[in-house]
N, C-alpha and C. Protein backbone atom coordinates (compact mmCIF):
# COMPACT_ATOMS: atom_id res chain seq x y z
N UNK A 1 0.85 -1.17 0.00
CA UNK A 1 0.00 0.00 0.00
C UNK A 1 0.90 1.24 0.00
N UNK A 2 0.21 2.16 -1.07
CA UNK A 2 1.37 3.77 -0.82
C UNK A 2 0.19 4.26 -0.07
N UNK A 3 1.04 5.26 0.63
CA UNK A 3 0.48 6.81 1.07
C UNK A 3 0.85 8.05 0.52
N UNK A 4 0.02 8.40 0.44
CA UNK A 4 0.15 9.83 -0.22
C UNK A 4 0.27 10.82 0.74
N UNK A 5 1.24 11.47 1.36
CA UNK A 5 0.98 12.53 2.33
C UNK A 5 0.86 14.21 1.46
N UNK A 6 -0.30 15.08 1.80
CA UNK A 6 -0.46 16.03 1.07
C UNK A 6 0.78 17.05 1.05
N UNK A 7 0.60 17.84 0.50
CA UNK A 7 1.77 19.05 0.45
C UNK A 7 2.33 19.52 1.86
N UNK A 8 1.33 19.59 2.49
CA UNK A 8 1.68 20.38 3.77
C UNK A 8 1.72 19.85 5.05
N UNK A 9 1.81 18.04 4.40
CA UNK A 9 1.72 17.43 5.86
C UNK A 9 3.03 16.09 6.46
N UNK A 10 4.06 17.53 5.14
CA UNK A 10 5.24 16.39 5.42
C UNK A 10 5.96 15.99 6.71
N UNK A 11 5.82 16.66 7.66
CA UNK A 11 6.35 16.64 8.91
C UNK A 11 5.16 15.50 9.70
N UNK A 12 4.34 15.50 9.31
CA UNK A 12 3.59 14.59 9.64
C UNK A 12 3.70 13.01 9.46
N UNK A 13 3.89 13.54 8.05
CA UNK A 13 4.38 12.09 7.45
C UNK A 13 5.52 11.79 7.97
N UNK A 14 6.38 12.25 8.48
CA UNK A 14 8.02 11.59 8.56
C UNK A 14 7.42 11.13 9.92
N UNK A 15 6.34 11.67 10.82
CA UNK A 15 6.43 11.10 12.28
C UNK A 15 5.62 9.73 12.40
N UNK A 16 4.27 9.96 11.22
CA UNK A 16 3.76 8.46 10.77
C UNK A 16 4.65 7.80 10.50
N UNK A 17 5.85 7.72 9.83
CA UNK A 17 6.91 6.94 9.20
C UNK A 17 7.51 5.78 10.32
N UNK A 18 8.10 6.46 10.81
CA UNK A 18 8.83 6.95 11.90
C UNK A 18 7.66 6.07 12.80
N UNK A 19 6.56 6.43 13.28
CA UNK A 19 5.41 4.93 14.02
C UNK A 19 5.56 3.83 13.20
N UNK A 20 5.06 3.70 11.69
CA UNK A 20 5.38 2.44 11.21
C UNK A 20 6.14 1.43 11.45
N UNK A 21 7.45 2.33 11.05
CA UNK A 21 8.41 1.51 11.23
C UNK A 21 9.07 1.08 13.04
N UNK A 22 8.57 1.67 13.69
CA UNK A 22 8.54 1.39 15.36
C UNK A 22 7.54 0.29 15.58
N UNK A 23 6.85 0.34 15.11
CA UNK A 23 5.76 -0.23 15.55
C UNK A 23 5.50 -1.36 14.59
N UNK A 24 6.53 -1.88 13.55
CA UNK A 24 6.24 -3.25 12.94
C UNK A 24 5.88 -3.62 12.09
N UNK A 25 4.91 -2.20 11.70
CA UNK A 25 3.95 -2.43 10.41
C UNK A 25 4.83 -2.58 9.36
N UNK A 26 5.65 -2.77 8.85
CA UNK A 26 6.13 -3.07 7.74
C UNK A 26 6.60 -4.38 7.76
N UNK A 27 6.67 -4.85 9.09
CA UNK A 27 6.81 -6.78 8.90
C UNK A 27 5.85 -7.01 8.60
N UNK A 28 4.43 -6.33 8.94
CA UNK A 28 2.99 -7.16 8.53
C UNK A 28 2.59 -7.03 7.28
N UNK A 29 2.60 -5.51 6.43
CA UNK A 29 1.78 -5.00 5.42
C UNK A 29 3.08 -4.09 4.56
N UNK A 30 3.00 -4.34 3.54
CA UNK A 30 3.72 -3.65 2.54
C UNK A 30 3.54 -1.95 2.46
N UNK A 31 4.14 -1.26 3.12
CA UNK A 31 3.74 0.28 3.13
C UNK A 31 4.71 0.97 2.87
N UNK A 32 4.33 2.39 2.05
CA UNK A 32 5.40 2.88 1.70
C UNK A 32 4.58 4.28 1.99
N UNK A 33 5.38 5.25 2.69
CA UNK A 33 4.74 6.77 2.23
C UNK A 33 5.75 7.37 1.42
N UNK A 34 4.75 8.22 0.90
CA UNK A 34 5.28 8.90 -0.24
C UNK A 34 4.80 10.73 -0.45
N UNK A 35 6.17 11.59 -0.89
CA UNK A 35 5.41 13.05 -0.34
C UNK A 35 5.44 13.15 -1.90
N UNK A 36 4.71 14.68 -2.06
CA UNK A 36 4.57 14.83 -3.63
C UNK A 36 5.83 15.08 -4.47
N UNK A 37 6.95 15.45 -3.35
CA UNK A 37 8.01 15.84 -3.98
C UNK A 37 8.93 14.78 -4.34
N UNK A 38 8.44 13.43 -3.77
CA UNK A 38 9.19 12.05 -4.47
C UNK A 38 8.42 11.53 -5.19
N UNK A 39 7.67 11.95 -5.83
CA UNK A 39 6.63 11.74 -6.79
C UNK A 39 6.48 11.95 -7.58
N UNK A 40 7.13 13.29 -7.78
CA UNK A 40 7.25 14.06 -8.88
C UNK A 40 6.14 15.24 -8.66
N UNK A 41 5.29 15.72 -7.94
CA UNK A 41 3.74 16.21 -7.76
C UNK A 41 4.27 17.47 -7.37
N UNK A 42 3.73 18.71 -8.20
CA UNK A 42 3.59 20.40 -7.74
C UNK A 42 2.52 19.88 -6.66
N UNK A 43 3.50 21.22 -5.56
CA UNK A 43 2.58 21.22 -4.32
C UNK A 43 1.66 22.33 -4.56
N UNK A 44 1.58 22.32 -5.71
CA UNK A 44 0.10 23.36 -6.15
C UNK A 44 -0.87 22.92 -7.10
N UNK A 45 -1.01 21.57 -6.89
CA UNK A 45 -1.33 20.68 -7.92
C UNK A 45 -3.32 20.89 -7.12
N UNK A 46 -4.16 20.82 -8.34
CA UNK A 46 -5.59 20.95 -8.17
C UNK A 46 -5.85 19.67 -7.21
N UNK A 47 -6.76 19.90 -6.65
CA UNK A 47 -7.32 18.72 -5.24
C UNK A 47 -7.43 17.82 -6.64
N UNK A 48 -8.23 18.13 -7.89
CA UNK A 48 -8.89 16.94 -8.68
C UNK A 48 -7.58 16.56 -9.38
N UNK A 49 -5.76 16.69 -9.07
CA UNK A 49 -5.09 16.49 -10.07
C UNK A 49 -4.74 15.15 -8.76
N UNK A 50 -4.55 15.29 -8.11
CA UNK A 50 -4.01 14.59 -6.61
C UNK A 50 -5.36 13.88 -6.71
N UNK A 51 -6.25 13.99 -6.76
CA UNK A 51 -7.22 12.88 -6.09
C UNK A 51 -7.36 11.46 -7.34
N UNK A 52 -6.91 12.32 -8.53
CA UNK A 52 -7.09 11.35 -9.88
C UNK A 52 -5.84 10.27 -9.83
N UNK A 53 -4.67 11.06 -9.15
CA UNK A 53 -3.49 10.20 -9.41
C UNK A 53 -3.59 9.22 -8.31
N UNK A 54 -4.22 9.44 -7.48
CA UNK A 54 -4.47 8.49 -6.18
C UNK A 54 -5.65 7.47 -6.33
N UNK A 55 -6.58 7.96 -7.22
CA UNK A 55 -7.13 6.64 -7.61
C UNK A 55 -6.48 5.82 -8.69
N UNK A 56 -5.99 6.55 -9.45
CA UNK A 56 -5.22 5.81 -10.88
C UNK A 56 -4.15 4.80 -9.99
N UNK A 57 -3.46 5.22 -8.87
CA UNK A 57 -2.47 4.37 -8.45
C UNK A 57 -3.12 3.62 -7.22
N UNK A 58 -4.05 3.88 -6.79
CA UNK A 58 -4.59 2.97 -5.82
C UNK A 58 -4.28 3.13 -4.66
N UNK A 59 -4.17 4.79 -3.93
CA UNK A 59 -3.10 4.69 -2.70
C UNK A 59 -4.30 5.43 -1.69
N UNK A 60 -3.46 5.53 -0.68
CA UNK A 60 -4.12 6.33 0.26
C UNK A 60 -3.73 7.40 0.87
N UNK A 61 -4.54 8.49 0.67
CA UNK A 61 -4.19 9.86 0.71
C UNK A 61 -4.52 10.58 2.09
N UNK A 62 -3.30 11.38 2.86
CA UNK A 62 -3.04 11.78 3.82
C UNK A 62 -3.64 13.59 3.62
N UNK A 63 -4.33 13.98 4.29
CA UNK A 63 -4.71 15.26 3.64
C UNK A 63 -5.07 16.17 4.43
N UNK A 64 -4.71 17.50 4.70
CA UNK A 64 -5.51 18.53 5.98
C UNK A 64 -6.36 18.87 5.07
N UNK A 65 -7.19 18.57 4.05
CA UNK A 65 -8.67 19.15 3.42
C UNK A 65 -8.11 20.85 3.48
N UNK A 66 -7.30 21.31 2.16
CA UNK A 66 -6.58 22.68 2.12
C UNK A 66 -8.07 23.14 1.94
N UNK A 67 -9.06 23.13 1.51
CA UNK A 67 -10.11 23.46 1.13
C UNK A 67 -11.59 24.16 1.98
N UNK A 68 -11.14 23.66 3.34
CA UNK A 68 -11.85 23.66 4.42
C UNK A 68 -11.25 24.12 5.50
N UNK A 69 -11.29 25.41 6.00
CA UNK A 69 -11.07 26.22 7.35
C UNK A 69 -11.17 25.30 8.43
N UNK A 70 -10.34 25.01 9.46
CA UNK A 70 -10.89 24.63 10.69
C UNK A 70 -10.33 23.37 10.62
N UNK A 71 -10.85 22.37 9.81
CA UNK A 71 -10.83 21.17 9.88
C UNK A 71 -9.15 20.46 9.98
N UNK A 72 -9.40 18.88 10.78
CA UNK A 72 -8.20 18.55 10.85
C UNK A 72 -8.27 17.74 9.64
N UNK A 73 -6.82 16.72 10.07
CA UNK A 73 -6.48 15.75 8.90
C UNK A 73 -7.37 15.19 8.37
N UNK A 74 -7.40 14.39 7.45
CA UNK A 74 -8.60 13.64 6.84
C UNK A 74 -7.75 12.49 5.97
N UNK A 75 -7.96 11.22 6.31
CA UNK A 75 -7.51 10.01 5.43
C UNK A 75 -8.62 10.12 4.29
N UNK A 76 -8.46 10.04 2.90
CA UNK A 76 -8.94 8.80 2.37
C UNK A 76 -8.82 7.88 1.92
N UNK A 77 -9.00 6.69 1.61
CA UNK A 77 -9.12 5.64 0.69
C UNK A 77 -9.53 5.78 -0.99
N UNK A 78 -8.53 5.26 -1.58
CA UNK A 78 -8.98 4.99 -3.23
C UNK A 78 -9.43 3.97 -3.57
N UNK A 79 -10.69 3.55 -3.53
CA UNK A 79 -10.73 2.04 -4.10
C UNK A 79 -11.32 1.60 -5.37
């Protein structure tokens, strides 16, 4: 499984990482995160350019919803 961590939640991602790999999950489940900038992905890329490439690749996307005041993180699933 990839993760997609959004533009602005790379510090986040390195501390999810960083649990994973403490915590084992990568002996159990194949995981990889991934930021946009090892991806190749402008961190000014349209929500619908990021949400297409995450279903096209099948991953799961790490996201503070740039779109929405207030709100915290938000996982989704591509399936």
């Amino acid at each position: 499984m990839i993760i997609l961590a959004d533009y602005n939640l790379n510090r986040q991602a390195m501390l999810l990482s960083g649990s994973l790999i403490a915590g084992g999950w990568l002996d159990v489940a194949p995981i990889r995160l991934v930021t946009f900038r090892e991806i190749g992905l402008p961190s000014d890329s349209s929500d619908r350019v990021v949400w297409r490439l995450v279903q096209t690749n099948r991953m799961l996307l790490i996201t503070a919803n740039r779109n929405a005041k207030g709100e915290g993180v938000k996982i989704r699933w591509s399936s």
